[in-house]
N, C-alpha and C. Protein backbone atom coordinates (compact mmCIF):
# COMPACT_ATOMS: atom_id res chain seq x y z
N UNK A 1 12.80 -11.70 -10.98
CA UNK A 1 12.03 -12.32 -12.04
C UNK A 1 10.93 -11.34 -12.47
N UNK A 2 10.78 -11.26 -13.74
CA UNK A 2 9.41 -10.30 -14.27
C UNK A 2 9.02 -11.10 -15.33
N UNK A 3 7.22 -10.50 -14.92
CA UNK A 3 6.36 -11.38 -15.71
C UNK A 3 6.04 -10.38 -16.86
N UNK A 4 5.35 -11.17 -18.02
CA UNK A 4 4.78 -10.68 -18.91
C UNK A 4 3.66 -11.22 -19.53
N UNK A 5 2.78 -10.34 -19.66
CA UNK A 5 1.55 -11.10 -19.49
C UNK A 5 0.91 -10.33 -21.30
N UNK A 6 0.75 -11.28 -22.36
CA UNK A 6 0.28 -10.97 -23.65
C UNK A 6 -1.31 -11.35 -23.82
N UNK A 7 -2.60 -10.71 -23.80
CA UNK A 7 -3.62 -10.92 -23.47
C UNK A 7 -4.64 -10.45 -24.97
N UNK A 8 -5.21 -11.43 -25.65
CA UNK A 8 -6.07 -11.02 -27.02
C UNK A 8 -7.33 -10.96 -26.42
N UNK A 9 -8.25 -10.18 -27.43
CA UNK A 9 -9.36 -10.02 -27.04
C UNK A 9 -10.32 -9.59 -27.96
N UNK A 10 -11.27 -9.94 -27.68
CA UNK A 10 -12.10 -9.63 -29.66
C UNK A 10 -13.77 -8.59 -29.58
N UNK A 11 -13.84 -7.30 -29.85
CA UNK A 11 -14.53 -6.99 -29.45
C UNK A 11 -15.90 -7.04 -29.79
N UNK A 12 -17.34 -7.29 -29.86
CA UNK A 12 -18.77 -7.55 -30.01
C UNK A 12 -18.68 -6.19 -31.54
N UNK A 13 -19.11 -6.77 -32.45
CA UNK A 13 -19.74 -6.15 -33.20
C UNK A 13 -20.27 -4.94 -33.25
N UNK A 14 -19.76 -3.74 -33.27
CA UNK A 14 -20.40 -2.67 -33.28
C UNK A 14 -20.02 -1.79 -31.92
N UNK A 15 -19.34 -2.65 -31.28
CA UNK A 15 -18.30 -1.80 -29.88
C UNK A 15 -17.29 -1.79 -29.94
N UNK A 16 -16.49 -1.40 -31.10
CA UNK A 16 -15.38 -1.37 -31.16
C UNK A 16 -15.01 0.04 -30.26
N UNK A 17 -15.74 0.90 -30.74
CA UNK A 17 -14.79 2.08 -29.91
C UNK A 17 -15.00 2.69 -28.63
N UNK A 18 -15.93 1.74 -28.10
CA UNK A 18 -16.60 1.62 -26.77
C UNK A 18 -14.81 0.66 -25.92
N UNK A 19 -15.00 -0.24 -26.60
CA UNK A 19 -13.57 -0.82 -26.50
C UNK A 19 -12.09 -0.74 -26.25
N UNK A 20 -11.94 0.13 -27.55
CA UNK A 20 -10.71 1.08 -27.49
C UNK A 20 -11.01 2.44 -26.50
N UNK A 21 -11.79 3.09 -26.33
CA UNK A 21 -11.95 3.72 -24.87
C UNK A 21 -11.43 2.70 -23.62
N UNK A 22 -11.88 2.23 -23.54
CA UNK A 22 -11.53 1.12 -22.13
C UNK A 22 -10.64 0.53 -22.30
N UNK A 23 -9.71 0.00 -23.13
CA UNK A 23 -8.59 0.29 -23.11
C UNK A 23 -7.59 1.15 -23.41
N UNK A 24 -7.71 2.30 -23.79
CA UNK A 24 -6.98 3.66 -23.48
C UNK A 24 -7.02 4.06 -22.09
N UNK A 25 -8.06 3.97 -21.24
CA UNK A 25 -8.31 4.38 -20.36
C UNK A 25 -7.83 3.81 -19.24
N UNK A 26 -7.64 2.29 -19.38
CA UNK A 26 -7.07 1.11 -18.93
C UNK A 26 -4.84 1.71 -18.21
N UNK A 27 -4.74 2.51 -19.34
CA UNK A 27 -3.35 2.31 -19.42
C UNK A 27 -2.68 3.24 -18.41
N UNK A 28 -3.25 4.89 -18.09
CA UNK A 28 -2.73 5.54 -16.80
C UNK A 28 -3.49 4.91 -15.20
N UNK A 29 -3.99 4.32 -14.78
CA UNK A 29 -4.30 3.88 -13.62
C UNK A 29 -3.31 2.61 -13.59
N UNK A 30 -3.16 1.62 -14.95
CA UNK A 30 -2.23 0.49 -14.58
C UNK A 30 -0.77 0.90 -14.35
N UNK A 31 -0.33 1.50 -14.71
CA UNK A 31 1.12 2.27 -14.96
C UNK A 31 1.30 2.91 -13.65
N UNK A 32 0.46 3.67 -12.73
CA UNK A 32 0.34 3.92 -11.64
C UNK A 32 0.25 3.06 -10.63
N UNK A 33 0.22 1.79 -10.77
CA UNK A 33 0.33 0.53 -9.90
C UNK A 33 1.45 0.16 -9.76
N UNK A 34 1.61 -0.33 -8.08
CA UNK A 34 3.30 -0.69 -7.87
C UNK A 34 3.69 -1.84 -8.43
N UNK A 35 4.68 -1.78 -9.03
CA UNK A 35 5.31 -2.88 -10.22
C UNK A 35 5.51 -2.85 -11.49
N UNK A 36 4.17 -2.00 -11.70
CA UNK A 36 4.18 -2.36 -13.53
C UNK A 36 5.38 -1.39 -13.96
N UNK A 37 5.94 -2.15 -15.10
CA UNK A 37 7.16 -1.97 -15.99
C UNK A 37 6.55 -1.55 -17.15
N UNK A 38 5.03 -2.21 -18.00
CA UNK A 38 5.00 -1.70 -18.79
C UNK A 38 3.19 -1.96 -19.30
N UNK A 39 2.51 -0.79 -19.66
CA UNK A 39 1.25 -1.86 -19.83
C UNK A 39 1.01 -0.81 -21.59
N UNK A 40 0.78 -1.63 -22.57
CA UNK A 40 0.40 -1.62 -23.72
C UNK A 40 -0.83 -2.40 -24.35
N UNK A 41 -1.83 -1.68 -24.69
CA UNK A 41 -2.74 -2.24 -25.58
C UNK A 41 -2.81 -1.87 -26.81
N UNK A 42 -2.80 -3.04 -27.59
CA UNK A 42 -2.57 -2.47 -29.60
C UNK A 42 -3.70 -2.58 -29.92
N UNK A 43 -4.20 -2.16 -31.15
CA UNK A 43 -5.63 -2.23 -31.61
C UNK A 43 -5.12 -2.90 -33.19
N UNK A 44 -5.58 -4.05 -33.44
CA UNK A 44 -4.98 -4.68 -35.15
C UNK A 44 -5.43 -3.36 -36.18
N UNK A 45 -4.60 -3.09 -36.93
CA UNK A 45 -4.52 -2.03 -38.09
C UNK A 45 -5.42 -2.32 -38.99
N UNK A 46 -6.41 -3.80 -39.28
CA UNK A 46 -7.01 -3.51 -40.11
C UNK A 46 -8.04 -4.56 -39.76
N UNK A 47 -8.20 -5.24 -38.72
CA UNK A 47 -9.18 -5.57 -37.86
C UNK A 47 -9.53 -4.48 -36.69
N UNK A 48 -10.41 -3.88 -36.82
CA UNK A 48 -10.25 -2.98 -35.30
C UNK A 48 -10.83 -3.21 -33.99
N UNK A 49 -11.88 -4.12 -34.40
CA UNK A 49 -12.31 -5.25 -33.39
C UNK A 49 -11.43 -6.33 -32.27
N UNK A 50 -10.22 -6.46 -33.00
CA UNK A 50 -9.31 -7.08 -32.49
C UNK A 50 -7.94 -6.27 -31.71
N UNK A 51 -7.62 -7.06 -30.48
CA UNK A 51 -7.08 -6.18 -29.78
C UNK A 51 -5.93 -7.18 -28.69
N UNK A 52 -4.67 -6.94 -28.83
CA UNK A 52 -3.47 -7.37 -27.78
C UNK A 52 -2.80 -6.20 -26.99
N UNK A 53 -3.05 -6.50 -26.24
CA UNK A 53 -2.43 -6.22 -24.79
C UNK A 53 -1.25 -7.09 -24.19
N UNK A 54 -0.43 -6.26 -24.37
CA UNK A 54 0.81 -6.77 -23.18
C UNK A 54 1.50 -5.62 -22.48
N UNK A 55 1.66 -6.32 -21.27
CA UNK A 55 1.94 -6.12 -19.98
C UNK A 55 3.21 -6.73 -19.22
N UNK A 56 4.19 -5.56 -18.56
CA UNK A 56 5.15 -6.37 -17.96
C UNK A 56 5.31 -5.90 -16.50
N UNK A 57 5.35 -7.03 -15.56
CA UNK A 57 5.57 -6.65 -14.12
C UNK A 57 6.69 -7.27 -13.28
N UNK A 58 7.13 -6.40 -12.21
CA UNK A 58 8.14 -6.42 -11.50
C UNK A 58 7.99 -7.87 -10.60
N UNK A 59 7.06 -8.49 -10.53
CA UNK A 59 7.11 -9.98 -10.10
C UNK A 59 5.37 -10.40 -10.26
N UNK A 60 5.01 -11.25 -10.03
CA UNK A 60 4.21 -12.62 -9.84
C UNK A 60 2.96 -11.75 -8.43
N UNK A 61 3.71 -11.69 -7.93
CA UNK A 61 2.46 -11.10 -6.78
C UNK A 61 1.83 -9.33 -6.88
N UNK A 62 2.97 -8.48 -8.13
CA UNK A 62 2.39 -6.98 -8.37
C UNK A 62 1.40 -7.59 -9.58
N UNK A 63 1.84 -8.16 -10.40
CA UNK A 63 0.66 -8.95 -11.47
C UNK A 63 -0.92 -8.78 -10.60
N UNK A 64 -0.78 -9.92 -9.90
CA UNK A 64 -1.41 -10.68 -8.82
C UNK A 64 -2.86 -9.66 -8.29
N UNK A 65 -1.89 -8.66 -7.79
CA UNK A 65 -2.36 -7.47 -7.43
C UNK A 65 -3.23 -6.22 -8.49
N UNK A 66 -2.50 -6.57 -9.51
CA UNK A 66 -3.25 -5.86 -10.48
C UNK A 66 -4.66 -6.01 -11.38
N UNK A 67 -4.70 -7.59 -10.34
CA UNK A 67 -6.17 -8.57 -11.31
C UNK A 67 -6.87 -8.31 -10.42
N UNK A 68 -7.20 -7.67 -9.55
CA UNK A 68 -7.80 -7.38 -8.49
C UNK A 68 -8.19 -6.08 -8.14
N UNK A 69 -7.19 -4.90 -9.14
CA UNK A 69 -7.21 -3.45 -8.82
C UNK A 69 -8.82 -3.16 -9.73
N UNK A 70 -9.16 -1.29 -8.64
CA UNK A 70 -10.87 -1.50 -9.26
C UNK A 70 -10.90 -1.26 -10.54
N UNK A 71 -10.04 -0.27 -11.30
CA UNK A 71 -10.29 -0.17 -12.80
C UNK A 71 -10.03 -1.36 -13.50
N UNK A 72 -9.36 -2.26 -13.19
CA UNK A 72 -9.47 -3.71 -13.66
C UNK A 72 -10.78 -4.01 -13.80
N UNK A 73 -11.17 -4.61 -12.28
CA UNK A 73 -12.45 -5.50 -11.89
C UNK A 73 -13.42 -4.77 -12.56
N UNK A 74 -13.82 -3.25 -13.07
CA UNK A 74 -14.45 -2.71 -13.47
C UNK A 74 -14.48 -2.56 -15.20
N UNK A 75 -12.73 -2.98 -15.79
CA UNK A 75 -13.25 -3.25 -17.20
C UNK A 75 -13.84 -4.72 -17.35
N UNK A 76 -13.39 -5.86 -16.40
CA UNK A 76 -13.69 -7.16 -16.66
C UNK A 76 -15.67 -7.06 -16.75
N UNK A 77 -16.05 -6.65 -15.78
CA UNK A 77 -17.18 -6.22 -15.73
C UNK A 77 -17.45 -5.63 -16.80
N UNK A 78 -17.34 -4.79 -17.37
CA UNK A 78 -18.13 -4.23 -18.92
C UNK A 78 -17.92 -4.69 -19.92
N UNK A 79 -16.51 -5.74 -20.01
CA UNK A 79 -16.42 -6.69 -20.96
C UNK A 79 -17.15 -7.79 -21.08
N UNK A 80 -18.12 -8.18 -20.17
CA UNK A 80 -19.24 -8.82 -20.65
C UNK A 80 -20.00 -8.80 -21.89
N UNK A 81 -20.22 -7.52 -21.84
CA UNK A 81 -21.05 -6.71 -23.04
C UNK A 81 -20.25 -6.13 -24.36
N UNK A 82 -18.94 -5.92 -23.84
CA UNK A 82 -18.11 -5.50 -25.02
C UNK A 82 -17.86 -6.30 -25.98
N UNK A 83 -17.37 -7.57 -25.02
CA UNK A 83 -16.20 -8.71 -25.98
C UNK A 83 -17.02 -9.81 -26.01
N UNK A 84 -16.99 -10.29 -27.08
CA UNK A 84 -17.07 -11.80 -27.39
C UNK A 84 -16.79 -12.91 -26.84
N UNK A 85 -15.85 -12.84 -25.42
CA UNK A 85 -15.58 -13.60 -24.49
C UNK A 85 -14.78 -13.16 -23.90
N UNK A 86 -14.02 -13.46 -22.98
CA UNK A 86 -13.24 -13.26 -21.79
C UNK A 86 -11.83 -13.40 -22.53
N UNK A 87 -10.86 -12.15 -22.15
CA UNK A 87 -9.33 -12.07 -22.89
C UNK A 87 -9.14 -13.18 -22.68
N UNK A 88 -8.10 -13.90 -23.53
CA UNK A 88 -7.38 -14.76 -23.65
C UNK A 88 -5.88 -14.42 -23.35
N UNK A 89 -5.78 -15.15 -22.16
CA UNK A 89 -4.01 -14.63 -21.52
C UNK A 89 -3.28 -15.62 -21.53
N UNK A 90 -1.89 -14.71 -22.27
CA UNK A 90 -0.63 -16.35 -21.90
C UNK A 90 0.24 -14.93 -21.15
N UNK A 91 1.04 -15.81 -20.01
CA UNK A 91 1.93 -15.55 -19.13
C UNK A 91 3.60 -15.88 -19.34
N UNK A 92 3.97 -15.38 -18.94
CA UNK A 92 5.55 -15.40 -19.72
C UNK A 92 6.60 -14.72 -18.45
N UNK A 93 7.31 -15.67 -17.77
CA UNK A 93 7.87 -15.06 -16.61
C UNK A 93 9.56 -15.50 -16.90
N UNK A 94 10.88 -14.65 -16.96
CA UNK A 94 11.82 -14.48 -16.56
C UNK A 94 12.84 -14.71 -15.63
């Protein structure tokens, strides 16, 4: 079974590219984690503030594992200040 995890997120006014750094940056440490199949973050083409992320993993517990890894816990942490609130995630499992 593999999950997929599609995650929006809206960034604070004036951090947009504080943003898109952290998620560029986001994408070789996740990809280097055991499981992941696939990790993508888009930036909207003509909102740039706005931003989806999806993600696909080899099961439920490498996910699991990945909400917990430090460059994670460390963007959730600066997304305080970045985003407008906390991603919004839907889950999608196979």
């Amino acid at each position: 079974m593999t999950l997929t995890a599609v995650s929006t997120l809206q960034a604070r006014a004036g951090k947009e590219d504080l943003v898109r750094a952290q998620a560029l940056a986001l994408i070789e440490p996740t990809l280097a984690e055991p499981g992941c199949v696939s990790y993508q973050p888009y930036q909207h083409p003509t909102r740039p503030g706005e931003w989806v992320v999806v993600e696909s993993w080899e099961s439920r517990a490498a996910f699991e594992s990945h909400l917990t890894s430090p460059h994670l816990l460390a963007a959730f942490e600066a997304g305080a200040d970045l985003l407008t609130g906390p991603p919004v995630e839907r889950i999608f499992e196979d």
